[in-house]
C-alpha atoms as a PDB file:
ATOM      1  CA  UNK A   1     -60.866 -39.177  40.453  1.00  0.00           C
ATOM      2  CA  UNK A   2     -58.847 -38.920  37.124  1.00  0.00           C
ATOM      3  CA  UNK A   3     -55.460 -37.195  37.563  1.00  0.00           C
ATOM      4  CA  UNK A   4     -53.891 -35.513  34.227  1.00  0.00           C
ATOM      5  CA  UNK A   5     -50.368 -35.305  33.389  1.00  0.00           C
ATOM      6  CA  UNK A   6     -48.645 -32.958  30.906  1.00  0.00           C
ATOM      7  CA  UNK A   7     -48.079 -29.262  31.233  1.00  0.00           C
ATOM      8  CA  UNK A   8     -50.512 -26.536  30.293  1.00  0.00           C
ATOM      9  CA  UNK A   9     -50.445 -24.377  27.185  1.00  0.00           C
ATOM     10  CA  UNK A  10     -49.491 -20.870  29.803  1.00  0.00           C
ATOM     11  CA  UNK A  11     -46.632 -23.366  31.409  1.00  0.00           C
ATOM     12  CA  UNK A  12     -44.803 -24.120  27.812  1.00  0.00           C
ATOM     13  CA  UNK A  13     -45.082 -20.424  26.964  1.00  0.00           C
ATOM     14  CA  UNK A  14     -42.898 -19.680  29.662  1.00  0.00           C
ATOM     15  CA  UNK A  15     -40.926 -21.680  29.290  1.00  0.00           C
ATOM     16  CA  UNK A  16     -40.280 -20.928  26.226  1.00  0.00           C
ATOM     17  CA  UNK A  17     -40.787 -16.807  27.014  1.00  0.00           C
ATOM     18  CA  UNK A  18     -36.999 -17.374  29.490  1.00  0.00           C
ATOM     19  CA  UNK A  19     -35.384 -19.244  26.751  1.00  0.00           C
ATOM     20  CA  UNK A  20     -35.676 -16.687  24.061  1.00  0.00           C
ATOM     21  CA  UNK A  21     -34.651 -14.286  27.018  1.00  0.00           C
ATOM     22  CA  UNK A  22     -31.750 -16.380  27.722  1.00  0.00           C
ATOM     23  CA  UNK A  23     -30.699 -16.959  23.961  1.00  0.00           C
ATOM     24  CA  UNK A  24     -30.733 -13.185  23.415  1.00  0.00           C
ATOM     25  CA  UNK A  25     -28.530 -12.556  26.065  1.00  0.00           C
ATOM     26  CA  UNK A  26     -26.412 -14.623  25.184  1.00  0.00           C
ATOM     27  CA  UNK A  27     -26.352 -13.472  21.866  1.00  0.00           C
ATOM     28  CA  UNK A  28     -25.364  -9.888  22.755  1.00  0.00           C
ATOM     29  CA  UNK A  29     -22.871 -11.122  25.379  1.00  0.00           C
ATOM     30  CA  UNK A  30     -21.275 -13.022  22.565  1.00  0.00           C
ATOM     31  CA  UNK A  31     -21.215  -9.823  19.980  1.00  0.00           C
ATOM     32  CA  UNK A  32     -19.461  -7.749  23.565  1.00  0.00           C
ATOM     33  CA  UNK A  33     -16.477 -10.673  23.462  1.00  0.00           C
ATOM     34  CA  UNK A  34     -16.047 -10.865  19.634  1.00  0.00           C
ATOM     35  CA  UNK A  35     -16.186  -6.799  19.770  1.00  0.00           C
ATOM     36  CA  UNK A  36     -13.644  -6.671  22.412  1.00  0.00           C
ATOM     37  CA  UNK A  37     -11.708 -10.244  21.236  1.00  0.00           C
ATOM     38  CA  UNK A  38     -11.497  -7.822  17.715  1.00  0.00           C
ATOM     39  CA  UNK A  39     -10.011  -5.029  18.868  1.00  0.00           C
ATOM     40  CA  UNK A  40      -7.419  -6.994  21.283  1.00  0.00           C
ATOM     41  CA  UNK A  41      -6.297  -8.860  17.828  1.00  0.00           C
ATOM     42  CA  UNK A  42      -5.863  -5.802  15.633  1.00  0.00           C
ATOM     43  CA  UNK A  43      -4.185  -4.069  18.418  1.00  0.00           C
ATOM     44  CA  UNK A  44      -1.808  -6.226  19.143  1.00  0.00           C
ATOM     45  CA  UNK A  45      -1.185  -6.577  14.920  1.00  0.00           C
ATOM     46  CA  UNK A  46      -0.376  -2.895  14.901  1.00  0.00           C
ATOM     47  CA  UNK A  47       2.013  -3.291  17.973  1.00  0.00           C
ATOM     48  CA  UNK A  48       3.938  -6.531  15.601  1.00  0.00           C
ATOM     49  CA  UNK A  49       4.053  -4.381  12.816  1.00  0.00           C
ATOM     50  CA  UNK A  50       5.550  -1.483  14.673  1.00  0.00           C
ATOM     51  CA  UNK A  51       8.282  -3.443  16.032  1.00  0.00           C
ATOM     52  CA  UNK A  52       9.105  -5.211  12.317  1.00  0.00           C
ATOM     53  CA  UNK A  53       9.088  -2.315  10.638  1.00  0.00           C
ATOM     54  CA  UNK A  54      11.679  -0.743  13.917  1.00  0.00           C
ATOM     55  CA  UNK A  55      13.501  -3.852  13.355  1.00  0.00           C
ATOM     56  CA  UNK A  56      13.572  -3.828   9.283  1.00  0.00           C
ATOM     57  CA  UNK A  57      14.652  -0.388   8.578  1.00  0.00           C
ATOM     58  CA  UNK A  58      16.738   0.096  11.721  1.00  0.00           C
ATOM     59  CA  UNK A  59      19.916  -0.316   9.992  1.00  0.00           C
ATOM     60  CA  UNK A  60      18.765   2.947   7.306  1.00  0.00           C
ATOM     61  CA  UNK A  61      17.910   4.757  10.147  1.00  0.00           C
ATOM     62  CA  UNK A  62      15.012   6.462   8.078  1.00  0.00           C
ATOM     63  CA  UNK A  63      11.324   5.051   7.256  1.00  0.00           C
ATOM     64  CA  UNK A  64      11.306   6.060   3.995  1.00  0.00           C
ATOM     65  CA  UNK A  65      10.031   3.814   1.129  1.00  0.00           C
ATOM     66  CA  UNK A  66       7.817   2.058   4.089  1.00  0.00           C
ATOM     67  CA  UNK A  67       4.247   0.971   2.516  1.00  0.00           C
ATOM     68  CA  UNK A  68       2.086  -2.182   3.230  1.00  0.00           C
ATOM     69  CA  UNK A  69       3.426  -3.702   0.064  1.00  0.00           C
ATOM     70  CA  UNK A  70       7.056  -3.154   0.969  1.00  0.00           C
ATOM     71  CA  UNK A  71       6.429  -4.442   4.006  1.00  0.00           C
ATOM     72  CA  UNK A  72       3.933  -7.603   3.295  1.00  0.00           C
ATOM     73  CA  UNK A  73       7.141  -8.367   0.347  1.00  0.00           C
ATOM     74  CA  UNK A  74       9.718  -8.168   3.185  1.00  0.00           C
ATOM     75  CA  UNK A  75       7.761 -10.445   5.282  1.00  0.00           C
ATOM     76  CA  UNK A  76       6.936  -8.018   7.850  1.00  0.00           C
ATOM     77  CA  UNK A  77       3.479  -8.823   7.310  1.00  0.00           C
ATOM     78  CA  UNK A  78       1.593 -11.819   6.107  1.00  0.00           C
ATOM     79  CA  UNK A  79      -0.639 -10.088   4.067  1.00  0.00           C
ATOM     80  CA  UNK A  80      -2.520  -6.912   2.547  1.00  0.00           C
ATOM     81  CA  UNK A  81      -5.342  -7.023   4.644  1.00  0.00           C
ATOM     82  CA  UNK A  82      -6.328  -4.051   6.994  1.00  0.00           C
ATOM     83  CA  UNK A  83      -6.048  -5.133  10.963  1.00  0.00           C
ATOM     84  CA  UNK A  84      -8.738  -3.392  11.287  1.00  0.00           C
ATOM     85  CA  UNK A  85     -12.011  -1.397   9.274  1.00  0.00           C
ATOM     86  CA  UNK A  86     -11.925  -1.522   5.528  1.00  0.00           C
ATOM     87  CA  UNK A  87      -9.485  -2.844   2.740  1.00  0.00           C
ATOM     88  CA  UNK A  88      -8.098   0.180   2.145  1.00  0.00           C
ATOM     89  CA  UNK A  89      -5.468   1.202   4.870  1.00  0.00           C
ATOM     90  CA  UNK A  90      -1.719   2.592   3.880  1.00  0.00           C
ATOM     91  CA  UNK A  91       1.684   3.005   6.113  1.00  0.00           C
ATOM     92  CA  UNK A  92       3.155   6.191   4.899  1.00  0.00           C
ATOM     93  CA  UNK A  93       6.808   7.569   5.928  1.00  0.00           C
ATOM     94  CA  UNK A  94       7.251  11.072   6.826  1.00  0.00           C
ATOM     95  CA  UNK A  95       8.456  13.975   4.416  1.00  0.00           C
ATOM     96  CA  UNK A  96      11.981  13.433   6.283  1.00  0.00           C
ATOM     97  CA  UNK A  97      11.719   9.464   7.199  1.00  0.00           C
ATOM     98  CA  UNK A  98      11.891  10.154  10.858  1.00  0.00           C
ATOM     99  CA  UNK A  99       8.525   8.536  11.638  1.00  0.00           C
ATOM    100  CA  UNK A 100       5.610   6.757   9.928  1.00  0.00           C
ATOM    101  CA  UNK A 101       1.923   6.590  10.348  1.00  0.00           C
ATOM    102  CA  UNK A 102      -0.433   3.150   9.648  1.00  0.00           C
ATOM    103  CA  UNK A 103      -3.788   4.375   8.642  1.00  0.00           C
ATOM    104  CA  UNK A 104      -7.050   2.598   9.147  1.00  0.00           C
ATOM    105  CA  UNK A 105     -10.048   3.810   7.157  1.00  0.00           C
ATOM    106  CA  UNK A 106     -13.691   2.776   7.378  1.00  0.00           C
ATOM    107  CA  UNK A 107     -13.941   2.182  10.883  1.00  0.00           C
ATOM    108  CA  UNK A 108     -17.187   2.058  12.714  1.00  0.00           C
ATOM    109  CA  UNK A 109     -17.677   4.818  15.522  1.00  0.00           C
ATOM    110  CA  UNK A 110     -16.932   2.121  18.165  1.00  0.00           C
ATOM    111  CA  UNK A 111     -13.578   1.289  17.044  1.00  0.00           C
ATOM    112  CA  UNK A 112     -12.973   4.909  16.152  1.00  0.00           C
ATOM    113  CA  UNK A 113     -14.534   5.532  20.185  1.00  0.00           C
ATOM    114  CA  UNK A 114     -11.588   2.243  21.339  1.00  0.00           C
ATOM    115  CA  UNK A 115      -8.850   3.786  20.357  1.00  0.00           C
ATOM    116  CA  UNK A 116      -9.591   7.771  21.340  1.00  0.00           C
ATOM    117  CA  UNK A 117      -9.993   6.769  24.441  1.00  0.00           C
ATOM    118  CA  UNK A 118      -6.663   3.838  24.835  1.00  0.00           C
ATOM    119  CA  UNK A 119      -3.900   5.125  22.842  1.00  0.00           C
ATOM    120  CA  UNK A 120      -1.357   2.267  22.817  1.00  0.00           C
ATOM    121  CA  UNK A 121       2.167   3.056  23.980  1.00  0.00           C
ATOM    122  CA  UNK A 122       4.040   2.059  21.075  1.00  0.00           C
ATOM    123  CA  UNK A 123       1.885   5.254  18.819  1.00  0.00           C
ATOM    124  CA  UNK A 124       3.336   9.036  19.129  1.00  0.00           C
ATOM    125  CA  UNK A 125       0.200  10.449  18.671  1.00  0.00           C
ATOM    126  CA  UNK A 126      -3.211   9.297  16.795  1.00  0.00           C
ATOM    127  CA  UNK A 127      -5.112  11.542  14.661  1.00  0.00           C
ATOM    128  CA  UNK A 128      -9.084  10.965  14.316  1.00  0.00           C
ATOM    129  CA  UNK A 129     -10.644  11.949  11.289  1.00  0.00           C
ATOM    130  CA  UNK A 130      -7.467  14.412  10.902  1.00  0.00           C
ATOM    131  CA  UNK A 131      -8.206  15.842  13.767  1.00  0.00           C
ATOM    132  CA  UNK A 132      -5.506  14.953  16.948  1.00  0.00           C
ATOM    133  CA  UNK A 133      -6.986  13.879  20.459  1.00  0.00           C
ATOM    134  CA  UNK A 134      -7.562  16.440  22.632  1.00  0.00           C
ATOM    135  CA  UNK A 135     -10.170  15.022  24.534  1.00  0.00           C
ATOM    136  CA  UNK A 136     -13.589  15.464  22.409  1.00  0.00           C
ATOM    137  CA  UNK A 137     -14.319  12.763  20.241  1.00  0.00           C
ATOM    138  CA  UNK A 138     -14.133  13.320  16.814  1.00  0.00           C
ATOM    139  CA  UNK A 139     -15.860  10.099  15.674  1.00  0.00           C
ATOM    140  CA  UNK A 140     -18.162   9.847  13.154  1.00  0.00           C
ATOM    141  CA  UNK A 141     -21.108   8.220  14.039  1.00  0.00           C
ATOM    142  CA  UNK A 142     -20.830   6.188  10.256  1.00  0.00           C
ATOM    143  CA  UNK A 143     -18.494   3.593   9.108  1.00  0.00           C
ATOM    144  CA  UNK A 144     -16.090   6.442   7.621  1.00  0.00           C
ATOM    145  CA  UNK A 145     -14.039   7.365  10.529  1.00  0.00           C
ATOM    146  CA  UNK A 146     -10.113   7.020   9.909  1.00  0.00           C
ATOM    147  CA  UNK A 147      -7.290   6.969  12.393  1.00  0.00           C
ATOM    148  CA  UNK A 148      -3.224   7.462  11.469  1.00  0.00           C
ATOM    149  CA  UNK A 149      -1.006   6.324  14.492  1.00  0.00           C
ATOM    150  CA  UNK A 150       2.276   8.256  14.101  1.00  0.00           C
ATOM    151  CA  UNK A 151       5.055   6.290  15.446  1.00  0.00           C
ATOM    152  CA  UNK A 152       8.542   7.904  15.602  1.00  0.00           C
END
């Protein structure tokens, strides 16, 4: 009696059938850590800039003339670029210079959802979409959604 080796056409299909399984897995764990890595980063960005721009215009004692341009010139920041959404983001001082908001536009509705739901300690109060939290979330579900953290 002949014996055959090799593997059957059904036993390489499934084989290959748990790898793809396995890959995309994988693949969507990896997006979850980059998502969350992401969010960690900018976070902790905001929190830096906070504290530089406490520590640069302590000595005025008011926020006034505070932008991203001041701030990237006084070497508060390293650069232009938004922590976090789309290129367009602002820090604007108060009518009376007592506090200062950073503003993050184009976000998509889960980093709008992140930060609705974990306000960092460092932020008086965040307003979503110009609305401030209370609760409901007043996300968009597009990439449009903007949030101001007002820190005093």
């Amino acid at each position: 009696m002949r014996q055959e080796y090799g593997r059957s056409l059904i036993e390489i299909i499934g084989v290959m059938a748990i790898g793809a399984v396995m890959t995309v897995a994988t693949i969507g764990m990896y997006r979850q850590i980059h998502t969350t890595q992401v969010r960690t980063i900018a976070t902790s960005e905001l929190e830096q800039l906070v504290k530089n721009t406490k520590l640069l215009t302590g000595a005025r004692g008011t926020y006034e003339g505070v932008s991203v341009d001041y701030l990237v010139k006084a070497g508060a920041l390293k650069s232009n670029a938004a922590p976090l959404g789309g290129d367009t983001w602002t820090i604007t001082p108060s009518f009376d210079g007592a506090s200062f908001s950073i503003n993050l536009t184009e976000l998509s509705y889960g980093e709008c959802a992140y930060f609705s739901t974990k306000q960092p300690t460092w932020a008086t109060s965040i307003l979503i979409n110009g609305y401030e939290i209370d609760g409901t979330s007043h996300c968009f579900s597009t990439q449009t959604n903007q949030i101001s953290f007002i820190v005093e």
